[in-house]
Protein backbone atom coordinates (compact mmCIF):
# COMPACT_ATOMS: atom_id res chain seq x y z
CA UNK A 1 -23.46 8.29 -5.33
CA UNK A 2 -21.03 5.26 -6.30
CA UNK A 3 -18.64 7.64 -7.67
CA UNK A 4 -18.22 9.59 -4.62
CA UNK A 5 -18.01 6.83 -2.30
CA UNK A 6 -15.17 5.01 -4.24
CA UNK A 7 -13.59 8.95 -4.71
CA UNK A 8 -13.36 9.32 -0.74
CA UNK A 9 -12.34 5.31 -0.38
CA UNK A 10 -9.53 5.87 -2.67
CA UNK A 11 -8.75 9.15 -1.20
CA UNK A 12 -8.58 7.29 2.37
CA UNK A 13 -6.67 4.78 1.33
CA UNK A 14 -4.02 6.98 -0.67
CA UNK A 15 -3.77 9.18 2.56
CA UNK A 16 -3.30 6.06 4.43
CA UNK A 17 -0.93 4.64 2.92
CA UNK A 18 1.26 7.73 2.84
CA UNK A 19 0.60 8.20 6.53
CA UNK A 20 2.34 4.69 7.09
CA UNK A 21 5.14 5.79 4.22
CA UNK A 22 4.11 2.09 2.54
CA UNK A 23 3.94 4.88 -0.40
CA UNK A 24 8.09 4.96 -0.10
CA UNK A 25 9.59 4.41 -3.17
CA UNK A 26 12.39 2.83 -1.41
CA UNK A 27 10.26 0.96 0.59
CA UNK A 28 8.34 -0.51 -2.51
CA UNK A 29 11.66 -1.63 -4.31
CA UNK A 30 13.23 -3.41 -1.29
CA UNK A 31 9.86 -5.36 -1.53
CA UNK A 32 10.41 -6.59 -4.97
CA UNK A 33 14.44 -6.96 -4.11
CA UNK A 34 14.05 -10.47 -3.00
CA UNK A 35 17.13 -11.66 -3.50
CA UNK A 36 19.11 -9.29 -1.43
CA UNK A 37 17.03 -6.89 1.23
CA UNK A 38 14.00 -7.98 1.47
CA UNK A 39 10.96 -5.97 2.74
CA UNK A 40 8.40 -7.72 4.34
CA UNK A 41 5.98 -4.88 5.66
CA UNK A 42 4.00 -4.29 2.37
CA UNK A 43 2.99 -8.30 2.28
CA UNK A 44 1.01 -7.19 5.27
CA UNK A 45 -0.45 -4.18 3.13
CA UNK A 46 -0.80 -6.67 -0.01
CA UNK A 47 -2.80 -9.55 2.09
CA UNK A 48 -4.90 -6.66 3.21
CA UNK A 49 -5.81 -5.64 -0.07
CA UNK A 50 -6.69 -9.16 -1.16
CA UNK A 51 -8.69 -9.22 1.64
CA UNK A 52 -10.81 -6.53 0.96
């Protein structure tokens, strides 16, 4: 029963995150591009994930 509750949290989270394109490979470098453009959205996505 654990395994299919983390199967359908991971599969919830993978569809959310590619419903808010924070899956972007673009996206994802400009985050860790500090020094020039730097994306701030996926900190949001990052504190939420410590948070949980």
């Amino acid at each position: 029963m654990k395994f299919i509750m983390n199967y359908v949290f991971v599969l919830i989270l993978i569809i959310w995150c590619n419903f808010g394109s924070t899956a972007s490979l673009a996206r994802v470098l400009n985050f860790f591009d500090i020094a020039e453009i730097w994306d701030w959205s996926l900190a949001f996505v990052m504190g939420g994930a410590l948070v949980l």
